[in-house]
Structure formats: structure tokens, C-alpha cells
C-alpha atoms as a PDB file:
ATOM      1  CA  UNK A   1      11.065  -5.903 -47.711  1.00  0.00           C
ATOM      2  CA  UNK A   2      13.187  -3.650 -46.081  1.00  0.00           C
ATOM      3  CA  UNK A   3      14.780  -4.703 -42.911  1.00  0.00           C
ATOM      4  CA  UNK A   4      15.505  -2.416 -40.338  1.00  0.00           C
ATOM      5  CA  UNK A   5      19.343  -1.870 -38.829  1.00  0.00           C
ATOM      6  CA  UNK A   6      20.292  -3.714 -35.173  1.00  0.00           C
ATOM      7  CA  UNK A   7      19.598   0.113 -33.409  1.00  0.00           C
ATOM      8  CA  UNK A   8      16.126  -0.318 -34.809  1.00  0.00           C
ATOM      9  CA  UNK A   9      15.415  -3.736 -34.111  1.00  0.00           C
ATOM     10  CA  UNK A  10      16.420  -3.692 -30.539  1.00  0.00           C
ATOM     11  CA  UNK A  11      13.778  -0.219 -30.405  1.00  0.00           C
ATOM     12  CA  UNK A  12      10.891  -2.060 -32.235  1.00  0.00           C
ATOM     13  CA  UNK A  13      11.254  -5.057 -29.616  1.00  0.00           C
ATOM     14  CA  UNK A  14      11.300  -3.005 -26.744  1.00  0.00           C
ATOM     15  CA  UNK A  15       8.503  -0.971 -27.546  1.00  0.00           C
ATOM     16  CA  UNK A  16       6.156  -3.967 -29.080  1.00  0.00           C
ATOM     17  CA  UNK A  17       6.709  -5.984 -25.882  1.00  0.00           C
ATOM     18  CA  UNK A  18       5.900  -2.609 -23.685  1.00  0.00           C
ATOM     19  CA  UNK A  19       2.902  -1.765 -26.047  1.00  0.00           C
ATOM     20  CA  UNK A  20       1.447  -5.233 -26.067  1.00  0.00           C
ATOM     21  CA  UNK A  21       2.251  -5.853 -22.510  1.00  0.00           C
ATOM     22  CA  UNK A  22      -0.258  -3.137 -21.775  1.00  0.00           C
ATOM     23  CA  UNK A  23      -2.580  -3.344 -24.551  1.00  0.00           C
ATOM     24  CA  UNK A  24      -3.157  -7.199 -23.473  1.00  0.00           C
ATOM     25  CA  UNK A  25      -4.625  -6.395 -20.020  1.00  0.00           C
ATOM     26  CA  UNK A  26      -6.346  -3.282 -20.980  1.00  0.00           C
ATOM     27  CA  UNK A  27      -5.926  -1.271 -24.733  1.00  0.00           C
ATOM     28  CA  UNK A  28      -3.601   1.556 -25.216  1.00  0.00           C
ATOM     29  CA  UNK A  29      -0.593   0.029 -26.374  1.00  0.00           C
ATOM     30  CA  UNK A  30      -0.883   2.250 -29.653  1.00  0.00           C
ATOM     31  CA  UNK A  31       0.605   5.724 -27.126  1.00  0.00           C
ATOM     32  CA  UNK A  32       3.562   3.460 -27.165  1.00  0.00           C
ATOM     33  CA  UNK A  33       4.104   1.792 -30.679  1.00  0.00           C
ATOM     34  CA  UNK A  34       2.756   4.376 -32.780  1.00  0.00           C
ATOM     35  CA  UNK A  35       4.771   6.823 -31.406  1.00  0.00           C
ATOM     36  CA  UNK A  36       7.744   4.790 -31.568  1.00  0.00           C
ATOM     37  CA  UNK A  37       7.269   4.175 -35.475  1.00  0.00           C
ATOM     38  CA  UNK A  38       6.985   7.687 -36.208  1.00  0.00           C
ATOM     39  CA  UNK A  39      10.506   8.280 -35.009  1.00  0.00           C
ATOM     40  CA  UNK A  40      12.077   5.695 -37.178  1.00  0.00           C
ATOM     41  CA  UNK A  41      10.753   8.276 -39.694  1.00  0.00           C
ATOM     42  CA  UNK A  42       7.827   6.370 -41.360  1.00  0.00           C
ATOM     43  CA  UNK A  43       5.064   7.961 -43.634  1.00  0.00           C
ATOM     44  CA  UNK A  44       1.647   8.308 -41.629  1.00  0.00           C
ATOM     45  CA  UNK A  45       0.066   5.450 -43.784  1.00  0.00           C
ATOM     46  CA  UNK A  46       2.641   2.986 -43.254  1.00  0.00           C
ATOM     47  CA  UNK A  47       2.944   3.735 -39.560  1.00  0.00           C
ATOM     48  CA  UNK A  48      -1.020   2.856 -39.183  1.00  0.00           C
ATOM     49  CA  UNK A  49      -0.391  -0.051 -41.408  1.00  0.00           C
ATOM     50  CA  UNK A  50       2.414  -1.409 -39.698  1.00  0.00           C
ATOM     51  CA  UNK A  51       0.999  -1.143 -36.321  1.00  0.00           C
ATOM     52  CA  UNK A  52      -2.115  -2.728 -37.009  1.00  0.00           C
ATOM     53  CA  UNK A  53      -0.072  -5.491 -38.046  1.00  0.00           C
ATOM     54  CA  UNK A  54       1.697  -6.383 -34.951  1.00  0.00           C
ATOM     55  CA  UNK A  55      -1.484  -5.155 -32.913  1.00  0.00           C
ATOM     56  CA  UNK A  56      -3.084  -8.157 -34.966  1.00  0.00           C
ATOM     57  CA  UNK A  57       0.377 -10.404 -34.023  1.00  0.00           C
ATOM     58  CA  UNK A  58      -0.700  -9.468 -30.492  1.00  0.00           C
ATOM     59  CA  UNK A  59      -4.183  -9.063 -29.671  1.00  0.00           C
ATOM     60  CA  UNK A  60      -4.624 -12.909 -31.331  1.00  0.00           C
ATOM     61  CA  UNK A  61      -2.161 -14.075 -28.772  1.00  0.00           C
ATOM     62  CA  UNK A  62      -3.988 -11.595 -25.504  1.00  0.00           C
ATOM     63  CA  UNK A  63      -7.259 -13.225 -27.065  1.00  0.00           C
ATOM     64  CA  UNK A  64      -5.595 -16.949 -26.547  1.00  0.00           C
ATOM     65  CA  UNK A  65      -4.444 -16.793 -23.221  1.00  0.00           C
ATOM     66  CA  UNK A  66      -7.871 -15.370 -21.907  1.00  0.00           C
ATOM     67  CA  UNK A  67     -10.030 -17.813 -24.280  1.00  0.00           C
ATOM     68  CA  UNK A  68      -8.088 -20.568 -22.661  1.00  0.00           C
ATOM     69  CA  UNK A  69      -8.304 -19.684 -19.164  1.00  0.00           C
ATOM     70  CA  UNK A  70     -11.955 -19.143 -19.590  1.00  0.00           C
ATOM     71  CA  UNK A  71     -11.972 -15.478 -19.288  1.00  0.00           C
ATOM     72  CA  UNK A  72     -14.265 -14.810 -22.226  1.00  0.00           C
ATOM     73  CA  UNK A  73     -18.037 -14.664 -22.709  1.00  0.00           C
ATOM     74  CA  UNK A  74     -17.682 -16.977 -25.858  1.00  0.00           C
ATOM     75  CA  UNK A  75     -20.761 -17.567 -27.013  1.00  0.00           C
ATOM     76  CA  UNK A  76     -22.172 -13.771 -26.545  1.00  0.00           C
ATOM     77  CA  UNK A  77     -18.826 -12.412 -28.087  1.00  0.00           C
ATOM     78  CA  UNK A  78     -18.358 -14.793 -31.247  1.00  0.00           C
ATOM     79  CA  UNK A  79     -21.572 -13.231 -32.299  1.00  0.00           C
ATOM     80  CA  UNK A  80     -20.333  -9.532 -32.080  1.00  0.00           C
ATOM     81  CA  UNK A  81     -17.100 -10.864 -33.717  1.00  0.00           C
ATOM     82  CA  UNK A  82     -18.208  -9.886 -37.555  1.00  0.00           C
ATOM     83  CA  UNK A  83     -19.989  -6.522 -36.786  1.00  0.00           C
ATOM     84  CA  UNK A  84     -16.985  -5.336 -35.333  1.00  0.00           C
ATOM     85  CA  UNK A  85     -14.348  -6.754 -38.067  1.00  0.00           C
ATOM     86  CA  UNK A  86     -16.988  -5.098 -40.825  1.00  0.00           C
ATOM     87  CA  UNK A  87     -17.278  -1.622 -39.313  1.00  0.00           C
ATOM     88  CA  UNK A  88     -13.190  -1.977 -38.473  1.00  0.00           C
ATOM     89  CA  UNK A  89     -12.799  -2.749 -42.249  1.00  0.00           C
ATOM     90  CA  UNK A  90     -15.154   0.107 -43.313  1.00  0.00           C
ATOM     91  CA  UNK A  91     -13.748   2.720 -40.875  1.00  0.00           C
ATOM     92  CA  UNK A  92      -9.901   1.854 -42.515  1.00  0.00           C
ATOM     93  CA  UNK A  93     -10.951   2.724 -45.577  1.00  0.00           C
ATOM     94  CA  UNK A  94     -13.129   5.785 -44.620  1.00  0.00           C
ATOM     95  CA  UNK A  95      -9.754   7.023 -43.461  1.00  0.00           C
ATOM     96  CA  UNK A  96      -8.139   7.304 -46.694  1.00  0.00           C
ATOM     97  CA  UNK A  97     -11.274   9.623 -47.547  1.00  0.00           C
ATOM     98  CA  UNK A  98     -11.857  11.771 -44.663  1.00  0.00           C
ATOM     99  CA  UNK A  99     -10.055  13.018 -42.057  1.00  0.00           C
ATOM    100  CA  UNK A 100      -9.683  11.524 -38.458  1.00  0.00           C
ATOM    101  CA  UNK A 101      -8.995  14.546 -36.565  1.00  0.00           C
ATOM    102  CA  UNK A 102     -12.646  15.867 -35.963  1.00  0.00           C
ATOM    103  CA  UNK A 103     -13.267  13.228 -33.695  1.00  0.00           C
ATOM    104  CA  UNK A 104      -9.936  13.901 -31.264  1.00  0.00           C
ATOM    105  CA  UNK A 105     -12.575  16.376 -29.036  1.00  0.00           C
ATOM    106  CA  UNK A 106     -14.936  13.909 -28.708  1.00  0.00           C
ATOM    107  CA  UNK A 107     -12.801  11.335 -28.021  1.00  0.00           C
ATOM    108  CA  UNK A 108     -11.419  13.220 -25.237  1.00  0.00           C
ATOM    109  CA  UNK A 109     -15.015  13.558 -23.626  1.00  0.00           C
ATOM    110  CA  UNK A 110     -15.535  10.624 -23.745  1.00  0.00           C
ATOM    111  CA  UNK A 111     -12.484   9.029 -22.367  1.00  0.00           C
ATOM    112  CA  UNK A 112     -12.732  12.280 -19.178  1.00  0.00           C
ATOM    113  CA  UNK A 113     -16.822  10.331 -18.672  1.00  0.00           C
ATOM    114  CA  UNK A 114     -15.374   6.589 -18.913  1.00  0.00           C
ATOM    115  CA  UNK A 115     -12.471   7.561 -16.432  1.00  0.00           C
ATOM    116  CA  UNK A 116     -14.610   9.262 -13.963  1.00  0.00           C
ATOM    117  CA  UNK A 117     -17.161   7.179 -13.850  1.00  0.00           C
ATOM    118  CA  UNK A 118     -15.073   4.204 -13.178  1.00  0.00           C
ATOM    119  CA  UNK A 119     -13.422   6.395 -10.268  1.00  0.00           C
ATOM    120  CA  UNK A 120     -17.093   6.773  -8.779  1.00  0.00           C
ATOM    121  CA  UNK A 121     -18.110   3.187  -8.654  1.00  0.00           C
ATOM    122  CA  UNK A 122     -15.677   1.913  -6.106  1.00  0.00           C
ATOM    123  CA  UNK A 123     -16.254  -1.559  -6.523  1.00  0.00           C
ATOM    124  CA  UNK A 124     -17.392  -1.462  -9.734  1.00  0.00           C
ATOM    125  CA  UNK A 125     -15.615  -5.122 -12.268  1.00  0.00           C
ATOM    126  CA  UNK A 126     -14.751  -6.274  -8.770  1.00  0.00           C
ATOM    127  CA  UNK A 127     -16.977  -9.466  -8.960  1.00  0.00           C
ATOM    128  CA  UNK A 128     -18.997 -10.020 -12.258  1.00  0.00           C
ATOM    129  CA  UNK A 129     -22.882  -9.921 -12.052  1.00  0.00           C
ATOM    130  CA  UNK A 130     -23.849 -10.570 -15.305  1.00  0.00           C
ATOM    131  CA  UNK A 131     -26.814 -12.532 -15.686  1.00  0.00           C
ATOM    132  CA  UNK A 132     -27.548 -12.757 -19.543  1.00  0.00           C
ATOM    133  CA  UNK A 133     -28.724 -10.088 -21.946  1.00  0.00           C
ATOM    134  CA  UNK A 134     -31.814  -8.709 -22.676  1.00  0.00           C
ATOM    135  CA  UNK A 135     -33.674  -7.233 -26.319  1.00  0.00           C
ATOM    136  CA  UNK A 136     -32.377  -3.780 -24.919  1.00  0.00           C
ATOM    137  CA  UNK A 137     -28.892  -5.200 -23.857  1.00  0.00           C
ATOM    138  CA  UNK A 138     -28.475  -7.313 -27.538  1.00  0.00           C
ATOM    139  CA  UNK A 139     -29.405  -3.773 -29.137  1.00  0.00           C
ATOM    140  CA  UNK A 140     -26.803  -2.018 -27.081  1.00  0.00           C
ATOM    141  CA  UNK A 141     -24.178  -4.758 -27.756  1.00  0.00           C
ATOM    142  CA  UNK A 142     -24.874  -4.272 -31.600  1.00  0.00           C
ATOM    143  CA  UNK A 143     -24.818  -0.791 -31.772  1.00  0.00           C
ATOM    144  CA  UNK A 144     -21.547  -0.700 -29.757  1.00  0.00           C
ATOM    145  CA  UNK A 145     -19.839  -3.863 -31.842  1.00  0.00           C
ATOM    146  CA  UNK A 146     -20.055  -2.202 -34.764  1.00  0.00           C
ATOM    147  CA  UNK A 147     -19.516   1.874 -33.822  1.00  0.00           C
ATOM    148  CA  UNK A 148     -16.384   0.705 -32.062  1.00  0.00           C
ATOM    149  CA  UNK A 149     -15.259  -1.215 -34.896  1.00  0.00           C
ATOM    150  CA  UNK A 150     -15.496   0.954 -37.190  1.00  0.00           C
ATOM    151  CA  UNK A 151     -13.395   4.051 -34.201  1.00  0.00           C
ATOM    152  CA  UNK A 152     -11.402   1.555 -34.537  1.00  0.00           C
ATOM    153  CA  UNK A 153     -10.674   1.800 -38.163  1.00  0.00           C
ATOM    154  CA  UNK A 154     -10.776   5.185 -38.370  1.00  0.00           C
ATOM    155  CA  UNK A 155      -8.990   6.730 -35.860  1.00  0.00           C
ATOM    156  CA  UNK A 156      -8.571   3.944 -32.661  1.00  0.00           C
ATOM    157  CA  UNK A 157      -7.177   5.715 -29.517  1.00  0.00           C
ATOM    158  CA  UNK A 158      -8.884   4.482 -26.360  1.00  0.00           C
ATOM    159  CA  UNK A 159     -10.509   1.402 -28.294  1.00  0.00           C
ATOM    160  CA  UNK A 160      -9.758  -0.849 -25.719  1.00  0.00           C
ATOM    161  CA  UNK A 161     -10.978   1.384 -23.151  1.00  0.00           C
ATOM    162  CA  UNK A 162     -14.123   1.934 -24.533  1.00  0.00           C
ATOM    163  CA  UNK A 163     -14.774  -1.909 -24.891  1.00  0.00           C
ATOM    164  CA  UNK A 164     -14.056  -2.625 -21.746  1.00  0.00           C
ATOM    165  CA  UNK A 165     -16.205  -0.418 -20.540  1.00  0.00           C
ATOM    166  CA  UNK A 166     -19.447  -1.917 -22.796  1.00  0.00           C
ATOM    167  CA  UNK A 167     -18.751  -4.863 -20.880  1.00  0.00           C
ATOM    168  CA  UNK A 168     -18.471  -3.185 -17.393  1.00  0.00           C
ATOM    169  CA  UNK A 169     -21.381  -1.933 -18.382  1.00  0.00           C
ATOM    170  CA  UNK A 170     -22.814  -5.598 -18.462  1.00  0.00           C
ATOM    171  CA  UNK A 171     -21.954  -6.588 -15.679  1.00  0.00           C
ATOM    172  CA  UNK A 172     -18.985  -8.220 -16.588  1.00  0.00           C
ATOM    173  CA  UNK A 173     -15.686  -8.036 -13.666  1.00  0.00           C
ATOM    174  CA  UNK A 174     -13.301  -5.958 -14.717  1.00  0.00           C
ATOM    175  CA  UNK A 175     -10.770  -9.380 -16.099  1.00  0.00           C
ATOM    176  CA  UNK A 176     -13.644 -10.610 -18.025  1.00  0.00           C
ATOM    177  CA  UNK A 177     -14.612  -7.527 -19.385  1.00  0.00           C
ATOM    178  CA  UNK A 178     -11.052  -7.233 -20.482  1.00  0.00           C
ATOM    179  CA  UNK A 179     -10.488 -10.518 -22.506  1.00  0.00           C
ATOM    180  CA  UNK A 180     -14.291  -9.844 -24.467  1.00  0.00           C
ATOM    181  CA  UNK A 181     -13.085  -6.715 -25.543  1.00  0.00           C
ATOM    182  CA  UNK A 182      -9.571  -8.339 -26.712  1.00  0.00           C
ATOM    183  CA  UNK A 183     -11.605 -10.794 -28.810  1.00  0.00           C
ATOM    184  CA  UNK A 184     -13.544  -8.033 -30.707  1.00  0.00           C
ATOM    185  CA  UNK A 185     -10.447  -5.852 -30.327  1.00  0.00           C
ATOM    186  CA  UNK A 186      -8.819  -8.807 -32.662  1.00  0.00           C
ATOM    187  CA  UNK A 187     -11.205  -8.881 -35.114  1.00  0.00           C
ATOM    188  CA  UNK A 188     -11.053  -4.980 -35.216  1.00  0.00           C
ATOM    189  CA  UNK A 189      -7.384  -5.307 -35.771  1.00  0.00           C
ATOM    190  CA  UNK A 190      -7.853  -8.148 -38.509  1.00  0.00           C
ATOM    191  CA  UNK A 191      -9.958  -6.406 -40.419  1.00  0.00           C
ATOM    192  CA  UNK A 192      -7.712  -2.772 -40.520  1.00  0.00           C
ATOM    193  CA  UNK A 193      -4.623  -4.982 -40.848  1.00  0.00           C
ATOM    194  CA  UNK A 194      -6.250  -6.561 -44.305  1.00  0.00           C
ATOM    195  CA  UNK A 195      -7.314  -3.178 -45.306  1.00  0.00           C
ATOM    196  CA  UNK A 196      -4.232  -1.738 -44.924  1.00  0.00           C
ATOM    197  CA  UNK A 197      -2.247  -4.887 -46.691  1.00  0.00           C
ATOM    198  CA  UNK A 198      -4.526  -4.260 -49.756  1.00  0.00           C
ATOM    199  CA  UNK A 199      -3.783  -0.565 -49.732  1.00  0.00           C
ATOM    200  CA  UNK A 200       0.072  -1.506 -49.714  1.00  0.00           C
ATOM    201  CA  UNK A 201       0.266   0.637 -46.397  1.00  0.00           C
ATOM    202  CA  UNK A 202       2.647  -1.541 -44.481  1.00  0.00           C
ATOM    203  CA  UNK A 203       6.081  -1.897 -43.842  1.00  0.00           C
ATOM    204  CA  UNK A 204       6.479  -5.753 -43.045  1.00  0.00           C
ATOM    205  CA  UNK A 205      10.626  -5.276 -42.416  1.00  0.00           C
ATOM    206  CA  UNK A 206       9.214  -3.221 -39.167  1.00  0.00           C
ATOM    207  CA  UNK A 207       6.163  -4.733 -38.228  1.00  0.00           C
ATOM    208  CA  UNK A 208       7.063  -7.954 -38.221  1.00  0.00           C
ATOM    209  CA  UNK A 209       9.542  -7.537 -35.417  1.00  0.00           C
ATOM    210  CA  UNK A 210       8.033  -5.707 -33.435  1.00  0.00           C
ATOM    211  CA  UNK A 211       4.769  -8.032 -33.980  1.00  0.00           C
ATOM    212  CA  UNK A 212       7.190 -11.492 -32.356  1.00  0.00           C
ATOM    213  CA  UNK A 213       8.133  -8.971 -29.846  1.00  0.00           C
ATOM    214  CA  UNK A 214       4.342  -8.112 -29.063  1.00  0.00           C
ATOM    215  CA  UNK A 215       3.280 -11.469 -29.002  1.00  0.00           C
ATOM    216  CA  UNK A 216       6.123 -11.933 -25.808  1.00  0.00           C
ATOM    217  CA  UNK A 217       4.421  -8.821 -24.043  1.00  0.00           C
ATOM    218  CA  UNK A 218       1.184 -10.172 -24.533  1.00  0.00           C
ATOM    219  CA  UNK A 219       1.574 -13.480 -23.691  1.00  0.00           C
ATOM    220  CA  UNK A 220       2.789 -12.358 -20.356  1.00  0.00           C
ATOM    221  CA  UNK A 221       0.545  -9.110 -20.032  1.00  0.00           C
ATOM    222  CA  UNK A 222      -2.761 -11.051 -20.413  1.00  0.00           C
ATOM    223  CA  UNK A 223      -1.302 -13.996 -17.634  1.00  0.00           C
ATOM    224  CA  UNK A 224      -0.645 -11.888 -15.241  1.00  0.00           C
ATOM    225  CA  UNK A 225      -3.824  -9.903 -15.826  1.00  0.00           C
ATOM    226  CA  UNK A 226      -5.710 -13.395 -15.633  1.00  0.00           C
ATOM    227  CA  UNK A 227      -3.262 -14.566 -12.379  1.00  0.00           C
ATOM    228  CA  UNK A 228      -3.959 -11.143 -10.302  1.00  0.00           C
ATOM    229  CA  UNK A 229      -7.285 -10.197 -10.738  1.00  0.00           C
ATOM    230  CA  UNK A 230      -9.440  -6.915 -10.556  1.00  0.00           C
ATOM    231  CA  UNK A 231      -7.113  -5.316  -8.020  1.00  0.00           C
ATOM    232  CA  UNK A 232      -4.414  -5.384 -11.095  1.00  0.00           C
ATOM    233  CA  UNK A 233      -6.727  -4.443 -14.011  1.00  0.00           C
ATOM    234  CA  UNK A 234      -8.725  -1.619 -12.526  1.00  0.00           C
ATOM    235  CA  UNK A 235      -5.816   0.326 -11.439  1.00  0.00           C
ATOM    236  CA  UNK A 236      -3.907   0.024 -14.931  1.00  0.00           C
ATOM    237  CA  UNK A 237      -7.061   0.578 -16.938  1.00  0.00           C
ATOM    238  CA  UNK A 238      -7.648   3.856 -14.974  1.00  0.00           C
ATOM    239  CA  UNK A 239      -3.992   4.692 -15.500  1.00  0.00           C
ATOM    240  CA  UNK A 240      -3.419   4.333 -19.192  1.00  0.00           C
ATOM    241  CA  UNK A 241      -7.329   6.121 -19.904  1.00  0.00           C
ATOM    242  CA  UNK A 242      -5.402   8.746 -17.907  1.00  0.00           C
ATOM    243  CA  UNK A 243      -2.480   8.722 -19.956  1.00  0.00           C
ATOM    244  CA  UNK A 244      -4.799   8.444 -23.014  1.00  0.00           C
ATOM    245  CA  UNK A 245      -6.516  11.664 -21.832  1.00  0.00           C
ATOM    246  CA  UNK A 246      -3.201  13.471 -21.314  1.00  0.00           C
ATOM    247  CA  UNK A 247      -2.112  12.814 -24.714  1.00  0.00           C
ATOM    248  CA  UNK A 248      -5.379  13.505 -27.092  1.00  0.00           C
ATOM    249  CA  UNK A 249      -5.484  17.044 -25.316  1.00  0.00           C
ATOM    250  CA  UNK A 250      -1.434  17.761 -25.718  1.00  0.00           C
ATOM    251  CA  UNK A 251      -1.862  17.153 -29.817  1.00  0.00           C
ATOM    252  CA  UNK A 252      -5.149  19.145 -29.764  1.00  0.00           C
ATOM    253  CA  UNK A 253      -2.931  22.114 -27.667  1.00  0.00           C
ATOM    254  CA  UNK A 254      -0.163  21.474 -30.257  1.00  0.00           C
ATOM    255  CA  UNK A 255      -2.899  21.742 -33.171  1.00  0.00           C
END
């Protein structure tokens, strides 16, 4: 295991605890650690592989803290759990095979619709009026478990946003919404971290440090998330969709 020189180290904490500061409360973290990885010169593989390895450090801590404070819908998101590990898990390795970049259009679309529409509904997450699911609902839940999974997997920008969104979707307020979609967000991350570990695509002497740093930013990312509310989460999840926007279309200018 190779371990990384004091210059390095002091960069992979500062950027895990910024990433998973961010990516506790609402996804995007990865426009922060990726980015950060590729400049210590890594190969493409082992950045993805390393990442998803501190991701998985912090999203199981994010998950935690919101479990505990009884931010999660529990017993409607333990079921989801395994569809979205199995489509993560199939989506990693689909990306050895095929190439992400097709979707980087789409995902911009997408991202544009989830951002304006979350502009539009002005008090949209502010209280949660979610009453249960339906057939339709459980169908919808399902579907999006598993597609978003297995984004995940393959390519993964705006993950977070687009779970978060499902459960806005449900009726869920806008801190709720966020700590379901860290639980399936975990098992997402699980399942590409083991993929990756079996594929020899990770560079431990990096990801480990930056994954204790992670867990710091997430610990106190998701409690302050949990301590201030809506007003907090909206505002940040809006921001970093934004900044998620911003950069999909700069590397498809670039292309």
C-alpha cells in the first residue's frame, strides 16, 4: 500500500472533510473529491475506486447520524436497500464494458428539470406530508431504487440529487428526504466500493485518509443538516445541483 507524502495527506483531508461535509446533507461531494484525486495524478480506475471507498467511509457515518435522530423512513427504505446495492453493483461493472459518457447530456437535463422544479414549488420539503405509499408509489420506488443504483455505478454525478428528489416527490420534507436517500446512497456506495476492490481498482494509501477525514465532515454535515432544518437543506441542495449543472456542461464544452 502506498502511502501518500505529508503535502498529500493534508490535501486528501481537506478535501474528504469538504466533500463529505456536503455530500452528508445533500450528494455532490464527488465535484470535490474526484477532482481532487485526479490531481495527485491517479489512473481513472483507481480514482473511481478510491473514491467510492471513502464515499462508503462516509455515507455509513451521514446514514448513522440521521438513522439515530430519526430522520429516516426505516421500514420503507430497508426494503429499497438491496435493489439499489444490486443495480449499484451491476452498473460498476457495466463500466468497465461500456462507456459512461453518453449519458453526461442526459444527465444534464435532468439535473436543469430537478433544479427548476424545486425553484417553482416554494414551499415544497418544508413540512413532510407523506402519508404511506400506494401500488403506483411502491412501483415508482422500485423502478427508481434500482435505476439510480445502478447511475450510480456507472457514472454517479447528481446521485444524491436525484434521490432526494424521489423522496420529495413522496412527500417527504426536504431533511427526511435527505437521510432516505443517504441510506440507499450507502448501499449504492457499498456495492461499487466491493466491485471496485475485486477489480483491484483502488488505492487504499489514498482512500483511506481521506475516508477518516470524510467520516469528520459527515459526522458534522449531517448534524447540522438534522439541527437546522429545511431552511438549511433546500438552499444547499439547490446550490450544489447548480454547481453540478455548471460542471457536466463545462466537460461536455471541453469534449
Amino acid at each position: 500500500m502506498e502511502l501518500p507524502s505529508i503535502d498529500i495527506l493534508l490535501l486528501l483531508i481537506a478535501t474528504g472533510f469538504i466533500a463529505a461535509f456536503i455530500d452528508s446533507v445533500v450528494g455532490g461531494g464527488g465535484i470535490i473529491s474526484v477532482p481532487a484525486l485526479l490531481a495527485l495524478g491517479l489512473p481513472p480506475n483507481l480514482v473511481l475506486g478510491t473514491n467510492k471507498l471513502a464515499s462508503t467511509m462516509s455515507s455509513i457515518t451521514s446514514t448513522t447520524s440521521f438513522l439515530l435522530s430519526g430522520k429516516i423512513e426505516l421500514k420503507l427504505v430497508a426494503r429499497l436497500f438491496p435493489l439499489s446495492f444490486i443495480g449499484a453493483a451491476l452498473g460498476t461493472y457495466s463500466v468497465t464494458a461500456l462507456p459512461s459518457e453518453f449519458l453526461r447530456p442526459l444527465v444534464v437535463i435532468l439535473l436543469i428539470v430537478v433544479t427548476i422544479y424545486t425553484l417553482f414549488k416554494k414551499n415544497w420539503g418544508a413540512k413532510s406530508t407523506y402519508s404511506g405509499v400506494t401500488a403506483k408509489k411502491i412501483i415508482l420506488l422500485i423502478v427508481a431504487a434500482t435505476c439510480i443504483g445502478f447511475y450510480d455505478g456507472f457514472f454517479g454525478p447528481g446521485t444524491g440529487s436525484f434521490l432526494i428528489f424521489v423522496f420529495l416527490m413522496l412527500g417527504f420534507d426536504f431533511v427526511k428526504a435527505s437521510g432516505n436517500a443517504k441510506l440507499l446512497n450507502f448501499a449504492s456506495n457499498l456495492a461499487a466500493f466491493i466491485t471496485f476492490a475485486m477489480l483491484g481498482s483502488i488505492a487504499y494509501g489514498y482512500g483511506i485518509p481521506m475516508g477518516l477525514a470524510m467520516i469528520a465532515g459527515a459526522l458534522v454535515g449531517s448534524r447540522v443538516a438534522i439541527k437546522r432544518g429545511a431552511a438549511y437543506v433546500k438552499p444547499l441542495f439547490i446550490g450544489i445541483t447548480v454547481v453540478l449543472i455548471g460542471k457536466q456542461i463545462w466537460e461536455l464544452w471541453l469534449k
